[in-house]
N, C-alpha and C. Protein backbone atom coordinates (compact mmCIF):
# COMPACT_ATOMS: atom_id res chain seq x y z
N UNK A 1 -32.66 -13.58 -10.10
CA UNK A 1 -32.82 -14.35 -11.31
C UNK A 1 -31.87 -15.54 -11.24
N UNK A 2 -32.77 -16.84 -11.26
CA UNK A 2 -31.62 -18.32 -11.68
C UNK A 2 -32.06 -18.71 -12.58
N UNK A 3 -30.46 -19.03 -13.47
CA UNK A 3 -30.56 -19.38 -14.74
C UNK A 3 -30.12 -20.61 -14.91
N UNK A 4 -29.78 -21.28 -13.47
CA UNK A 4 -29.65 -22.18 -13.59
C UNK A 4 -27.99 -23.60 -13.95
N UNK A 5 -27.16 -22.99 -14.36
CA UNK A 5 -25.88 -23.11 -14.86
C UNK A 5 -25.70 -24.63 -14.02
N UNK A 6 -25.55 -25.05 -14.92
CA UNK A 6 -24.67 -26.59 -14.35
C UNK A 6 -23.36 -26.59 -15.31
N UNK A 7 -22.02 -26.49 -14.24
CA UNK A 7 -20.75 -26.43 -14.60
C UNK A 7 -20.00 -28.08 -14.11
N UNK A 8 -18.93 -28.18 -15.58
CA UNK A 8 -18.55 -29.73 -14.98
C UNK A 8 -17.73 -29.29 -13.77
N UNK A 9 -17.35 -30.68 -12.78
CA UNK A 9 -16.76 -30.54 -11.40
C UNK A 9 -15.48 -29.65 -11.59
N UNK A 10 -14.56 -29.93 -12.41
CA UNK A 10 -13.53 -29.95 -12.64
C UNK A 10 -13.43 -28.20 -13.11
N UNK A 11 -14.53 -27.59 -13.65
CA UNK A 11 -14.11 -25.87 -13.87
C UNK A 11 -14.90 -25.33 -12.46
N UNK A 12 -15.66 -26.22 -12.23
CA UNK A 12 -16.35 -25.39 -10.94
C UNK A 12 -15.25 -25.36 -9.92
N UNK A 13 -14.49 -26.66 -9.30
CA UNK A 13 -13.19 -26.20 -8.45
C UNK A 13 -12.47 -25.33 -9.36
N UNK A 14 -12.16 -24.73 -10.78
CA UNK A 14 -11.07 -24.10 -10.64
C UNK A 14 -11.69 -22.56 -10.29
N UNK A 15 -12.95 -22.69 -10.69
CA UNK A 15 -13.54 -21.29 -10.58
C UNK A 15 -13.26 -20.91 -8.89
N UNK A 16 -13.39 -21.76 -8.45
CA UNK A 16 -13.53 -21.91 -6.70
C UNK A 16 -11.89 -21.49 -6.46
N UNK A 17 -11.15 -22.30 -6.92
CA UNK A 17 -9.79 -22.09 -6.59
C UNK A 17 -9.46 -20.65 -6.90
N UNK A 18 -9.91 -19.97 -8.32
CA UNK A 18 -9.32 -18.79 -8.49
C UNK A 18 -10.04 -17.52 -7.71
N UNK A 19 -11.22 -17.86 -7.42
CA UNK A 19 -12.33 -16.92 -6.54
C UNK A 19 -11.17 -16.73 -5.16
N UNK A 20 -11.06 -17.72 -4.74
CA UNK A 20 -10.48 -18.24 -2.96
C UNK A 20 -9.05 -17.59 -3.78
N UNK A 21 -8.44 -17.63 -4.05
CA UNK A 21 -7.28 -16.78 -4.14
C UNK A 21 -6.88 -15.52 -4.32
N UNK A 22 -8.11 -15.07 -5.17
CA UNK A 22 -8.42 -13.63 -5.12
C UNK A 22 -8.19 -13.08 -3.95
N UNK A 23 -9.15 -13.75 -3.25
CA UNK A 23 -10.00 -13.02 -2.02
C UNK A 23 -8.88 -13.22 -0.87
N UNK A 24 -7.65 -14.12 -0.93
CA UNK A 24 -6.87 -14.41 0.26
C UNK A 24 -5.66 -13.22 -0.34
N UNK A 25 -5.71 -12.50 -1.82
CA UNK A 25 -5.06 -12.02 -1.97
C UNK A 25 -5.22 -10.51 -1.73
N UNK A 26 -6.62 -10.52 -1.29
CA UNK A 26 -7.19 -8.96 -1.30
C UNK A 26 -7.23 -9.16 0.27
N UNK A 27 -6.98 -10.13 0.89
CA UNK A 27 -7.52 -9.67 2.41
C UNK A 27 -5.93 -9.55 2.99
N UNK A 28 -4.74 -10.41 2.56
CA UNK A 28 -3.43 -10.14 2.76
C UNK A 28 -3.28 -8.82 2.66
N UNK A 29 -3.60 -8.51 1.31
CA UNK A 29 -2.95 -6.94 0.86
C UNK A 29 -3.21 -5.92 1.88
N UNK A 30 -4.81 -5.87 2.33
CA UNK A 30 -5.19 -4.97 3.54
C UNK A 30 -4.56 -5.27 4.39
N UNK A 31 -4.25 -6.69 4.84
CA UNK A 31 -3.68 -6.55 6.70
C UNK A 31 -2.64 -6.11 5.93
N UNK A 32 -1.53 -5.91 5.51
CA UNK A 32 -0.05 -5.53 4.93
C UNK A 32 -0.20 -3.70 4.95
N UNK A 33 -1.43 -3.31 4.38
CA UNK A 33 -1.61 -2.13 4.27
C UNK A 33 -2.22 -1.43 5.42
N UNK A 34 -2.64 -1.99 6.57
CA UNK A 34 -2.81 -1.57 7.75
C UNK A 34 -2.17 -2.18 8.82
N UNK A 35 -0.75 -2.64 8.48
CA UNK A 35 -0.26 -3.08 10.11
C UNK A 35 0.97 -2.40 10.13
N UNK A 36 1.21 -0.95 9.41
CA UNK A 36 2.05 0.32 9.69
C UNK A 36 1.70 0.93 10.84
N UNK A 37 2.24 1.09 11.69
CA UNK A 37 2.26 2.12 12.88
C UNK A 37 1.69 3.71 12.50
N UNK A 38 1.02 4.25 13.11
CA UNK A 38 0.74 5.93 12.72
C UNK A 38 1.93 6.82 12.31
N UNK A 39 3.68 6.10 13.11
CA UNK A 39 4.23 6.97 13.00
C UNK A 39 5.78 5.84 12.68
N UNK A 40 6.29 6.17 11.67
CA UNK A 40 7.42 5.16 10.94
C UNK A 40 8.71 5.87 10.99
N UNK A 41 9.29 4.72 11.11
CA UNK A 41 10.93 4.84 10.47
C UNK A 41 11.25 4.85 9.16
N UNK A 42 12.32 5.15 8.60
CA UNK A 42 12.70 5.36 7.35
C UNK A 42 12.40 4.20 6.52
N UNK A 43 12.99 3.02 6.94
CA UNK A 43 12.65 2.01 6.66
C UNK A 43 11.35 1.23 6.35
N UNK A 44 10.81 1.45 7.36
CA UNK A 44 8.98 1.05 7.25
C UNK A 44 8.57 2.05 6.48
N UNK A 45 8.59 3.35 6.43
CA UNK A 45 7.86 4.56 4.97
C UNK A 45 8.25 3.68 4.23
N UNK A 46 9.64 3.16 3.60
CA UNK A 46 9.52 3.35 2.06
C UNK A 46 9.31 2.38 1.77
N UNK A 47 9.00 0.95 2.56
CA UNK A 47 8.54 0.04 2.47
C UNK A 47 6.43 0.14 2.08
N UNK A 48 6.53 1.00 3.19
CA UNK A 48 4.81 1.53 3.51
C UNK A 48 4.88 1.52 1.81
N UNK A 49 5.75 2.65 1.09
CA UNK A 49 5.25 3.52 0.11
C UNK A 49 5.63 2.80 -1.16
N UNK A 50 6.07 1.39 -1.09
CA UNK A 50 6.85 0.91 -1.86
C UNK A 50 8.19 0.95 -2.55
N UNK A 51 9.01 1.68 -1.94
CA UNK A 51 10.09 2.47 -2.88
C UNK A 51 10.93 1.74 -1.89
N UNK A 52 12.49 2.23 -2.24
CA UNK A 52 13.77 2.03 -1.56
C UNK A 52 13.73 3.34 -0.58
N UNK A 53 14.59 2.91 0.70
CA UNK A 53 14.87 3.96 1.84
C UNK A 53 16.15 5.22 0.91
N UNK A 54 16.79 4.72 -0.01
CA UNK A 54 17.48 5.73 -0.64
C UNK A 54 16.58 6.49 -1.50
N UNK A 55 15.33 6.08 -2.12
CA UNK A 55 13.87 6.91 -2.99
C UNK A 55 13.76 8.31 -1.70
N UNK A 56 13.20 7.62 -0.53
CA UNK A 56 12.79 8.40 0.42
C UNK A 56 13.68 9.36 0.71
N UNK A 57 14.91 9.11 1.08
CA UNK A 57 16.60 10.02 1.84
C UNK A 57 16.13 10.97 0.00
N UNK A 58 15.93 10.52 -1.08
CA UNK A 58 16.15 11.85 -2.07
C UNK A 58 14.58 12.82 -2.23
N UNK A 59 13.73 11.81 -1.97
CA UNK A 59 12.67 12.70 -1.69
C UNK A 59 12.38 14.28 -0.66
N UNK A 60 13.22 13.69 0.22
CA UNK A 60 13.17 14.47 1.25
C UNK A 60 14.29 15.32 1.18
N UNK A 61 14.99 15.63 0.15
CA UNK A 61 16.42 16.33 -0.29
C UNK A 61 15.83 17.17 -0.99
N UNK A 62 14.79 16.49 -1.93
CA UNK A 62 14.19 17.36 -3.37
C UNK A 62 12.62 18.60 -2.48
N UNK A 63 12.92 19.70 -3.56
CA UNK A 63 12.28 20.94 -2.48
C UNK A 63 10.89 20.15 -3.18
N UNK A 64 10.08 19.09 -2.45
CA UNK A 64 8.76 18.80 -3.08
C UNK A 64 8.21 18.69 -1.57
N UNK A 65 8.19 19.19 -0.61
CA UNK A 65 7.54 19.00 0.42
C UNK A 65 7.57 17.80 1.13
N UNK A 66 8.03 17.12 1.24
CA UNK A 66 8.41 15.45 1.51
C UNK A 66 7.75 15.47 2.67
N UNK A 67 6.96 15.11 3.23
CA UNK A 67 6.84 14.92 5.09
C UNK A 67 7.50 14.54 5.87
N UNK A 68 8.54 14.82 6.30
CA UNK A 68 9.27 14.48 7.35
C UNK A 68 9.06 14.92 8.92
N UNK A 69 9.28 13.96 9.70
CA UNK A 69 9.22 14.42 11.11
C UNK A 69 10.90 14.62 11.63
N UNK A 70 11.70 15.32 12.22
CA UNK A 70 12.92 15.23 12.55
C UNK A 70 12.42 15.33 14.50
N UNK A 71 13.25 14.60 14.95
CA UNK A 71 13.21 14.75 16.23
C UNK A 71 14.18 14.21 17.24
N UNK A 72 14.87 15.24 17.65
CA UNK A 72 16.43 15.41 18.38
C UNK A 72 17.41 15.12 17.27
N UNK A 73 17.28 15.02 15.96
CA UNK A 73 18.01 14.55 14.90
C UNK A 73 17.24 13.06 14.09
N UNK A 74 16.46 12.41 14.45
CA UNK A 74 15.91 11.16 13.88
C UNK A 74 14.78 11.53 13.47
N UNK A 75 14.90 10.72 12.24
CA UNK A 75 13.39 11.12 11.24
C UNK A 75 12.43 9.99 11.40
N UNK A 76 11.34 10.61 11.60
CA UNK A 76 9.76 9.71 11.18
C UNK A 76 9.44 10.14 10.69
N UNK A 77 8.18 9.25 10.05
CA UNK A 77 7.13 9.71 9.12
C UNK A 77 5.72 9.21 9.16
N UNK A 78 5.14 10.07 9.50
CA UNK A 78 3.21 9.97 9.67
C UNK A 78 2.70 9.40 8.87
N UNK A 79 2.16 8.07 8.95
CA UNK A 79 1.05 7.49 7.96
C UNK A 79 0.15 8.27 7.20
N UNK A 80 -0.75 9.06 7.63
CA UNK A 80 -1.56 9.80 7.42
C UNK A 80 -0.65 11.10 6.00
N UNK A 81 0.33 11.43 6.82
CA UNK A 81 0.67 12.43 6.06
C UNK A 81 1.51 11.95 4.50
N UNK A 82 2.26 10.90 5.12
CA UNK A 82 2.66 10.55 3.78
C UNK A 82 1.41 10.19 2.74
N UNK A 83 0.49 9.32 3.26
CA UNK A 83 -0.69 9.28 2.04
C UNK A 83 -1.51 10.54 1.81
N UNK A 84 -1.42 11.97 2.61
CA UNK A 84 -1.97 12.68 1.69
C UNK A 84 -0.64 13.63 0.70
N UNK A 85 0.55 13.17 1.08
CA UNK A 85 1.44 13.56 -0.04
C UNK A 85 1.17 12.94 -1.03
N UNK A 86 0.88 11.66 -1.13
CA UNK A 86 0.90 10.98 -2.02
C UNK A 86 -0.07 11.27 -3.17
N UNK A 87 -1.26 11.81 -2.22
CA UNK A 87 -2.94 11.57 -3.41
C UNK A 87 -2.53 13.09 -4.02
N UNK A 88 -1.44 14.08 -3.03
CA UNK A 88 -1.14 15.10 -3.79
C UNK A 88 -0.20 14.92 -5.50
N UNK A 89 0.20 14.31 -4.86
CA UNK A 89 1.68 14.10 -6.10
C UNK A 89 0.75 13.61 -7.41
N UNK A 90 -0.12 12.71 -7.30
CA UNK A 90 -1.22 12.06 -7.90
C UNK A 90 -2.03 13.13 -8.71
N UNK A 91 -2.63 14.08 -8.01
CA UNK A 91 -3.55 15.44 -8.29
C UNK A 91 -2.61 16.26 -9.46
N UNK A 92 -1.01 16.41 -8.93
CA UNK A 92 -0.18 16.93 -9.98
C UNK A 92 -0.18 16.35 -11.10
N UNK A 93 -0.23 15.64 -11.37
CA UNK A 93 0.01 14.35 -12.39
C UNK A 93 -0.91 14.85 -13.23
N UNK A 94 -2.50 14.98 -12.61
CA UNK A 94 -3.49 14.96 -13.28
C UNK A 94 -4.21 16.22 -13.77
């Protein structure tokens, strides 16, 4: 269905401008949200997860299951696993 719409120049670029910003803001967000490694440092999790690396050091103190990897003494943390802690913590909520 065309209905035809004739918009003056001046809202049609802003419509354009705010469309194109959206969309550079939704395609940033994904590369940001997929250029984590499978397997992180303390630093990159709580960045991944949004929080401070001191959020994470108490998460993983508190008996809530935290995902941690320890290995020879150094911690990682699994992409995968931290987001299904996450959709868990979420499920509690709800």
């Amino acid at each position: 269905m065309d209905i035809g719409l004739n918009l003056p120049p001046e809202l049609e670029t802003s419509i354009n401008a705010t469309v194109s910003a959206a969309v550079n803001k939704a395609v940033e967000n994904t590369k940001r949200a997929n250029s984590y490694p499978p397997y992180m440092n303390q630093r990159q999790a709580a960045k991944y997860l949004g929080t401070s690396p001191a959020t994470v050091i108490r998460w993983e103190r508190a008996d809530i299951d935290f995902p941690t990897i320890t290995i020879e003494g150094s911690k990682h943390y699994c992409k995968s696993s931290l987001d299904q802690w996450m959709k868990s913590q979420q499920q509690q909520k709800n």
